[in-house]
PDB file of N, CA and C in Angstrom:
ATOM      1  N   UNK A   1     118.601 100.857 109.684  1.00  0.00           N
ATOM      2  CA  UNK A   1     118.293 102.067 110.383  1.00  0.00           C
ATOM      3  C   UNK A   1     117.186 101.819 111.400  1.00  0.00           C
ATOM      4  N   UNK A   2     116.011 100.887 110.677  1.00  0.00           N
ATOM      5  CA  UNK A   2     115.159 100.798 111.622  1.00  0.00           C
ATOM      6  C   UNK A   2     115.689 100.041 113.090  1.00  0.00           C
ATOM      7  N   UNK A   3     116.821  99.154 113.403  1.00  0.00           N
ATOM      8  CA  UNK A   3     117.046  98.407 114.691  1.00  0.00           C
ATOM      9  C   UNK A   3     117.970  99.985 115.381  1.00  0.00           C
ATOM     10  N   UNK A   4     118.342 100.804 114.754  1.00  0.00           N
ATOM     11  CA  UNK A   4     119.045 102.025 115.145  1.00  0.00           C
ATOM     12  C   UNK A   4     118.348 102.580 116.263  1.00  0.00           C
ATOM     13  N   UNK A   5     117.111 102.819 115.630  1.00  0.00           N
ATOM     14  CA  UNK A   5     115.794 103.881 116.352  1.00  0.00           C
ATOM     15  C   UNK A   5     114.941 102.880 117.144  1.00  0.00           C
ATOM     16  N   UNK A   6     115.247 101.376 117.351  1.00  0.00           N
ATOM     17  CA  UNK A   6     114.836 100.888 118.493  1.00  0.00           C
ATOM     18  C   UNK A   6     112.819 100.372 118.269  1.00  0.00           C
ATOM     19  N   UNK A   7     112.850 100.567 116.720  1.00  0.00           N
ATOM     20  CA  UNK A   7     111.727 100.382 116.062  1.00  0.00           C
ATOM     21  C   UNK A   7     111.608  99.001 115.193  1.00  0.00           C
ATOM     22  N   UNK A   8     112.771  98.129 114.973  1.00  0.00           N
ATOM     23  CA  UNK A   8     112.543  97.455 114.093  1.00  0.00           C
ATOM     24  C   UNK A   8     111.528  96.578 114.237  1.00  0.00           C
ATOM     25  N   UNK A   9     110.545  96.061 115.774  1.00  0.00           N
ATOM     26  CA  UNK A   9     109.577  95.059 115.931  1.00  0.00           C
ATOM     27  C   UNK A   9     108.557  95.500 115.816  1.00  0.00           C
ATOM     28  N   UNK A  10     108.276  96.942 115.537  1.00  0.00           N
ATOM     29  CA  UNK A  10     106.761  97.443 115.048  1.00  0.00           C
ATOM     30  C   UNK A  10     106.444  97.874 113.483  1.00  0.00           C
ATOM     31  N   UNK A  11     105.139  96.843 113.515  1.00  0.00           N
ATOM     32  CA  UNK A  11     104.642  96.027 112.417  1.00  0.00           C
ATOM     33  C   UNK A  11     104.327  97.483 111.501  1.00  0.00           C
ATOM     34  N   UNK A  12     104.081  98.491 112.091  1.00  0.00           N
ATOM     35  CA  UNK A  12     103.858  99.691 111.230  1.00  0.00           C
ATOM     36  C   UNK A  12     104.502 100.129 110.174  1.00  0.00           C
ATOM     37  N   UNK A  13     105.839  99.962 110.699  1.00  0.00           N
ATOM     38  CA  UNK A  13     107.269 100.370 109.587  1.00  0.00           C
ATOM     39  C   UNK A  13     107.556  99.558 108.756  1.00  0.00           C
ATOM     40  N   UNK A  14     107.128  98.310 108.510  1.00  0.00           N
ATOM     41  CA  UNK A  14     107.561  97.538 107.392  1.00  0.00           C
ATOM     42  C   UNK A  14     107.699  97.807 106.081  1.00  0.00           C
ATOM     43  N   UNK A  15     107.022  98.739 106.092  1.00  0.00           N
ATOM     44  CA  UNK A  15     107.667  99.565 104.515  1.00  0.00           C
ATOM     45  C   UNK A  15     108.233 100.748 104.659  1.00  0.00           C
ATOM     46  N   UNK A  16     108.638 101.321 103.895  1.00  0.00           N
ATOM     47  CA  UNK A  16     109.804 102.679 104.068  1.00  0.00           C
ATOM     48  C   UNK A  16     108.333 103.695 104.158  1.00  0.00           C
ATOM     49  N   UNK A  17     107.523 103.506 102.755  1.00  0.00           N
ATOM     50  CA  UNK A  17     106.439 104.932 103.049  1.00  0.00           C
ATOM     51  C   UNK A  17     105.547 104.972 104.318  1.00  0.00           C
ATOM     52  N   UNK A  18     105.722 103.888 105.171  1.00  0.00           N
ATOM     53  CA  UNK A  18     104.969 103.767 106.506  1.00  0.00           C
ATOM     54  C   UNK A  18     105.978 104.573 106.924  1.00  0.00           C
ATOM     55  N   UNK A  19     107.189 104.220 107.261  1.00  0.00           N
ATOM     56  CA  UNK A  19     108.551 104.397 108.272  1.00  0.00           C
ATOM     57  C   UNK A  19     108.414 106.263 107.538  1.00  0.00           C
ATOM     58  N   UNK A  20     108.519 106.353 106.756  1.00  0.00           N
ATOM     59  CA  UNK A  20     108.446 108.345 106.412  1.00  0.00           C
ATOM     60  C   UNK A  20     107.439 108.839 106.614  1.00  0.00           C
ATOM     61  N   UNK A  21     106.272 108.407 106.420  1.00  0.00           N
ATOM     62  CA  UNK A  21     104.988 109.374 106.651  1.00  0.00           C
ATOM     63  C   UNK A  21     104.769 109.235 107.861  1.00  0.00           C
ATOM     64  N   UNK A  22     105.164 108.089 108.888  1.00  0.00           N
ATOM     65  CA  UNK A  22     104.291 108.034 110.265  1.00  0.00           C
ATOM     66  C   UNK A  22     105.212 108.580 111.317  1.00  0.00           C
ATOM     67  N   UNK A  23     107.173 108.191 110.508  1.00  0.00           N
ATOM     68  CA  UNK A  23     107.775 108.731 111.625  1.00  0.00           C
ATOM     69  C   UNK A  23     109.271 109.755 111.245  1.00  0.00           C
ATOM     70  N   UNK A  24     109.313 109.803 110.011  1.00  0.00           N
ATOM     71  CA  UNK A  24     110.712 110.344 110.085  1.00  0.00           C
ATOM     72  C   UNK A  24     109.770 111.895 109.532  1.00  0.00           C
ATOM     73  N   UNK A  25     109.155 111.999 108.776  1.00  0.00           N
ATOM     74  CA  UNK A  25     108.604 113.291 108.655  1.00  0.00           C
ATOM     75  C   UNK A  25     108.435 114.119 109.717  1.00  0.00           C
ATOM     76  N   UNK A  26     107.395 113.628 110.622  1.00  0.00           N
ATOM     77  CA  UNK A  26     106.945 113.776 111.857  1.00  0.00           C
ATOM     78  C   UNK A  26     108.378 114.474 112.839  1.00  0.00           C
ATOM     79  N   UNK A  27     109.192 113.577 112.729  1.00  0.00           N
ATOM     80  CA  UNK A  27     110.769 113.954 113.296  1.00  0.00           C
ATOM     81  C   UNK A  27     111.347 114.833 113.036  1.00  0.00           C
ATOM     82  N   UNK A  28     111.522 114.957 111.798  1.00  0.00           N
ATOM     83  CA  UNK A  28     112.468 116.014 110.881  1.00  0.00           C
ATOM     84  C   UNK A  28     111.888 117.055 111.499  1.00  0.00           C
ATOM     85  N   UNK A  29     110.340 117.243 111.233  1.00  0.00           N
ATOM     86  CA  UNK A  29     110.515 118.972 111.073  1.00  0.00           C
ATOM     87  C   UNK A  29     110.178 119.211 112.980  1.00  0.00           C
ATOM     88  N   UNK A  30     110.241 117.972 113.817  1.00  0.00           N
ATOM     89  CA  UNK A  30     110.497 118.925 115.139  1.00  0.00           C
ATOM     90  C   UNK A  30     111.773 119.218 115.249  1.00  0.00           C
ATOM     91  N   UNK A  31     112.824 118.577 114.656  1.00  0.00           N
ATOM     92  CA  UNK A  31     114.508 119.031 114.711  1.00  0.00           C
ATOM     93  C   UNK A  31     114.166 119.984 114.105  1.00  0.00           C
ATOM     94  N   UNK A  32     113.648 120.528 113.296  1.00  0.00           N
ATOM     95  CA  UNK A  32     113.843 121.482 112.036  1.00  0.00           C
ATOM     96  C   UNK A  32     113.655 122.874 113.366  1.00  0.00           C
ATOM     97  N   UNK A  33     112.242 122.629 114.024  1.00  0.00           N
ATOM     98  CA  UNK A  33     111.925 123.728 114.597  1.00  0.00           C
ATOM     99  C   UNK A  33     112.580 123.752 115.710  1.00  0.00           C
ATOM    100  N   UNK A  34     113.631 123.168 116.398  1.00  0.00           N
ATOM    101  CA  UNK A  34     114.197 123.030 117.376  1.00  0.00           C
ATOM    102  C   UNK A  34     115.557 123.540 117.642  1.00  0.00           C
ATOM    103  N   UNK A  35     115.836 123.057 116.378  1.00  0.00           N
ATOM    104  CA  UNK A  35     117.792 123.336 116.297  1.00  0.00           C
ATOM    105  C   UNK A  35     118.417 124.235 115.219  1.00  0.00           C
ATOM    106  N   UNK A  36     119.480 124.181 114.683  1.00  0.00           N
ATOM    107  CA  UNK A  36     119.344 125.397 113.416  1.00  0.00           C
ATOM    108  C   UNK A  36     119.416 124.534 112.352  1.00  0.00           C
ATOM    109  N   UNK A  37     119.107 123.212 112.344  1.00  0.00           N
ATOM    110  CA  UNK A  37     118.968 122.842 110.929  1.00  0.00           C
ATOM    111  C   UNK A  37     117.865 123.200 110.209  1.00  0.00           C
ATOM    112  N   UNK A  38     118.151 123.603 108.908  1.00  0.00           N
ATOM    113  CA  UNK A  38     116.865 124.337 108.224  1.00  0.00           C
ATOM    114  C   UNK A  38     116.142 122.981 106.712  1.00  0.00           C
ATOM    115  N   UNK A  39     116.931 122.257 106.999  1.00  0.00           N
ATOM    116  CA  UNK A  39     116.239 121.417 105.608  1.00  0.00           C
ATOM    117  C   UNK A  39     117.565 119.820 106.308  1.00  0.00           C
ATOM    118  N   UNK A  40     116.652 118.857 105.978  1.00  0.00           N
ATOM    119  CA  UNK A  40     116.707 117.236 106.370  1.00  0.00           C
ATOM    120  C   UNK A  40     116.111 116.469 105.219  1.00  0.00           C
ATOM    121  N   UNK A  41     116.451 115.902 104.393  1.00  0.00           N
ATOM    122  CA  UNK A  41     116.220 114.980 103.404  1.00  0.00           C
ATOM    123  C   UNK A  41     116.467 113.408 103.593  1.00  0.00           C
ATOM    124  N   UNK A  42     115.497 112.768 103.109  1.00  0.00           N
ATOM    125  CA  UNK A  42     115.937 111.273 102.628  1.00  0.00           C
ATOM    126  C   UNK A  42     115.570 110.541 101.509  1.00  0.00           C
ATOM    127  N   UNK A  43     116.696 110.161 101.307  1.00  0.00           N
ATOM    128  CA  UNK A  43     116.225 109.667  99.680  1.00  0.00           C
ATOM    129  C   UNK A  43     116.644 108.183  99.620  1.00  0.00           C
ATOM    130  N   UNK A  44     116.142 107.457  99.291  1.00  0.00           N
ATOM    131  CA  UNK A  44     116.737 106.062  98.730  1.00  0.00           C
ATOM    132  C   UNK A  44     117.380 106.045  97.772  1.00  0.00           C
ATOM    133  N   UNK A  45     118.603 105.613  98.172  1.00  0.00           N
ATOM    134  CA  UNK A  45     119.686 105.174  97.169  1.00  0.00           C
ATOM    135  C   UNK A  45     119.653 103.600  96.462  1.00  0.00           C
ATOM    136  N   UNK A  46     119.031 102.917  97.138  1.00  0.00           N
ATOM    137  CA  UNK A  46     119.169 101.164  96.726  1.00  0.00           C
ATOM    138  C   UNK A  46     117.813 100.853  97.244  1.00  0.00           C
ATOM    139  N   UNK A  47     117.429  99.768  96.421  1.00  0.00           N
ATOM    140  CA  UNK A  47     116.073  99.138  96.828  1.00  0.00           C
ATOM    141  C   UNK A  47     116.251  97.792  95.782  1.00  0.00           C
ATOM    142  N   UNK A  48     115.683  96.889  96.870  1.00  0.00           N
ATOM    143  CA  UNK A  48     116.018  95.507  96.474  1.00  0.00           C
ATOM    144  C   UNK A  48     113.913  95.128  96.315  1.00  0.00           C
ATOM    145  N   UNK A  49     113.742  94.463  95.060  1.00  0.00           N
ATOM    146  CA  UNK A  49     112.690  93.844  95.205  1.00  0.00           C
ATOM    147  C   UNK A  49     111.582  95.193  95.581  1.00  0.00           C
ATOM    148  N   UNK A  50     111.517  96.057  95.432  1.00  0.00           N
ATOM    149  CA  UNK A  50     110.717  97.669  95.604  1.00  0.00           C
ATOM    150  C   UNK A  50     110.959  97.860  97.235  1.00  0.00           C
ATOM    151  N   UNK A  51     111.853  97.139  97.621  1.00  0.00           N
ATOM    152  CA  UNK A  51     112.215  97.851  99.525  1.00  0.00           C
ATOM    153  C   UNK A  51     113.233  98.465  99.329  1.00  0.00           C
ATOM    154  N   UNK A  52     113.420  99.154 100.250  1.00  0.00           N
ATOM    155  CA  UNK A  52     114.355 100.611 100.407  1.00  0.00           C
ATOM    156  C   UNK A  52     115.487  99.406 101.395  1.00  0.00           C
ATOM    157  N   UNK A  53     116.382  99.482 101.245  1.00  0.00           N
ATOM    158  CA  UNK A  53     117.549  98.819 101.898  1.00  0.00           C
ATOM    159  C   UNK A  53     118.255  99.841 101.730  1.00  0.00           C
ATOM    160  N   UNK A  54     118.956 100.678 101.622  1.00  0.00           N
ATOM    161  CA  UNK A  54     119.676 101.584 101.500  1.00  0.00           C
ATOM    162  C   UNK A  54     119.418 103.084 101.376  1.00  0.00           C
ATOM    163  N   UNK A  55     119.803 104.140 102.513  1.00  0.00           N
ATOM    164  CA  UNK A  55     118.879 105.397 102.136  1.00  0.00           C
ATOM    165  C   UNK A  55     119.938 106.494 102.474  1.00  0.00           C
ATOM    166  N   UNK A  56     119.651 107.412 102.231  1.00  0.00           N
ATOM    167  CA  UNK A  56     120.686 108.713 102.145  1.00  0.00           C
ATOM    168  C   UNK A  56     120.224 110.235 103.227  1.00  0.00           C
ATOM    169  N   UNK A  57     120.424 110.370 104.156  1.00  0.00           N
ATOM    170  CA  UNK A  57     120.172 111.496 105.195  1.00  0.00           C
ATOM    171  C   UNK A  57     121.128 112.557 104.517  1.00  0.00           C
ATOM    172  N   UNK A  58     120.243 113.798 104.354  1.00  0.00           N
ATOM    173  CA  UNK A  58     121.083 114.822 104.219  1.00  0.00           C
ATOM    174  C   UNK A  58     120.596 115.948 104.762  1.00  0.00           C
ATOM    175  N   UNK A  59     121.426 117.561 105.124  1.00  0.00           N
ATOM    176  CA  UNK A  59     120.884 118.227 105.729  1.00  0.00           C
ATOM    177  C   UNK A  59     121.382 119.254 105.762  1.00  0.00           C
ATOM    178  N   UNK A  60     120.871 120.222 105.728  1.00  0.00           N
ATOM    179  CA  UNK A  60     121.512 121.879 105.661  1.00  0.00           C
ATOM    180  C   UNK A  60     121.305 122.673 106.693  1.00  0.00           C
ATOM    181  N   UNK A  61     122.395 123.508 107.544  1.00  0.00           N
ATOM    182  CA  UNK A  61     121.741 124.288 108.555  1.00  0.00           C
ATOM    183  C   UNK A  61     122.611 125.751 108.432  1.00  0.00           C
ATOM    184  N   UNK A  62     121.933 126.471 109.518  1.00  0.00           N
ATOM    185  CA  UNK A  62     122.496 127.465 109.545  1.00  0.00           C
ATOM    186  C   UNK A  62     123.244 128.024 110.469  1.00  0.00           C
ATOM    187  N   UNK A  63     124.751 128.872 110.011  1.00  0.00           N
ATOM    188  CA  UNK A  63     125.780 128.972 111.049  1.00  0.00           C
ATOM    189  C   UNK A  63     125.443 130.274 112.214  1.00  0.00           C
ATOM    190  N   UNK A  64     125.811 130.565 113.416  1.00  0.00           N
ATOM    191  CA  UNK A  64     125.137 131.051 113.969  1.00  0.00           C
ATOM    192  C   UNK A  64     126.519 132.091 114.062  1.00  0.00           C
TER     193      UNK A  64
END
Protein backbone atom coordinates (compact mmCIF):
# COMPACT_ATOMS: atom_id res chain seq x y z
CA UNK A 1 0.00 0.00 0.00
CA UNK A 2 2.71 2.14 1.01
CA UNK A 3 4.45 2.23 -2.95
CA UNK A 4 0.45 2.91 -3.82
CA UNK A 5 0.45 6.40 -2.01
CA UNK A 6 3.85 7.21 -3.51
CA UNK A 7 5.31 7.07 0.19
CA UNK A 8 7.21 4.00 0.34
CA UNK A 9 10.94 6.00 0.56
CA UNK A 10 9.96 7.98 3.64
CA UNK A 11 11.74 6.76 6.59
CA UNK A 12 8.68 7.90 8.78
CA UNK A 13 6.30 5.06 7.73
CA UNK A 14 8.32 2.17 8.41
CA UNK A 15 6.04 0.93 10.79
CA UNK A 16 2.27 0.68 10.33
CA UNK A 17 1.63 2.83 13.85
CA UNK A 18 3.85 5.63 12.20
CA UNK A 19 1.97 5.08 8.67
CA UNK A 20 -1.75 5.47 10.92
CA UNK A 21 -1.07 8.05 13.35
CA UNK A 22 0.99 10.44 11.03
CA UNK A 23 -0.97 9.69 7.86
CA UNK A 24 -3.95 7.59 7.27
CA UNK A 25 -5.82 9.02 10.37
CA UNK A 26 -5.01 12.43 9.40
CA UNK A 27 -6.65 11.32 5.82
CA UNK A 28 -9.60 9.51 6.79
CA UNK A 29 -11.30 11.99 8.67
CA UNK A 30 -10.62 14.85 5.85
CA UNK A 31 -12.57 12.29 3.42
CA UNK A 32 -14.85 11.81 6.28
CA UNK A 33 -15.57 15.65 6.33
CA UNK A 34 -15.54 16.01 2.69
CA UNK A 35 -17.58 13.31 1.04
CA UNK A 36 -20.54 11.25 2.44
CA UNK A 37 -18.51 8.65 3.84
CA UNK A 38 -19.31 8.57 7.49
CA UNK A 39 -16.87 5.87 9.07
CA UNK A 40 -13.28 4.40 7.28
CA UNK A 41 -11.54 1.65 9.16
CA UNK A 42 -8.27 -0.28 9.06
CA UNK A 43 -7.44 -3.19 10.54
CA UNK A 44 -4.64 -5.66 10.03
CA UNK A 45 -5.42 -8.82 8.89
CA UNK A 46 -1.73 -10.50 8.65
CA UNK A 47 1.45 -9.50 10.24
CA UNK A 48 4.62 -11.23 9.71
CA UNK A 49 7.38 -10.90 12.49
CA UNK A 50 4.95 -7.90 14.43
CA UNK A 51 4.73 -5.92 10.73
CA UNK A 52 1.48 -5.38 9.28
CA UNK A 53 1.87 -6.91 5.65
CA UNK A 54 -1.58 -7.26 5.09
CA UNK A 55 -4.48 -4.76 6.06
CA UNK A 56 -8.21 -4.41 5.56
CA UNK A 57 -9.95 -0.81 4.43
CA UNK A 58 -13.44 -0.63 5.23
CA UNK A 59 -16.12 1.96 5.08
CA UNK A 60 -19.63 3.08 5.52
CA UNK A 61 -21.40 5.99 3.91
CA UNK A 62 -24.38 7.57 3.42
CA UNK A 63 -26.94 7.38 0.47
CA UNK A 64 -28.03 10.67 -0.65
Amino acid sequence: MKSDLGISDMATYKEHKHFNNLYFKRAISKIIEKTEFNVIKMEVIKRIRRKAVEVRISYEYEEY
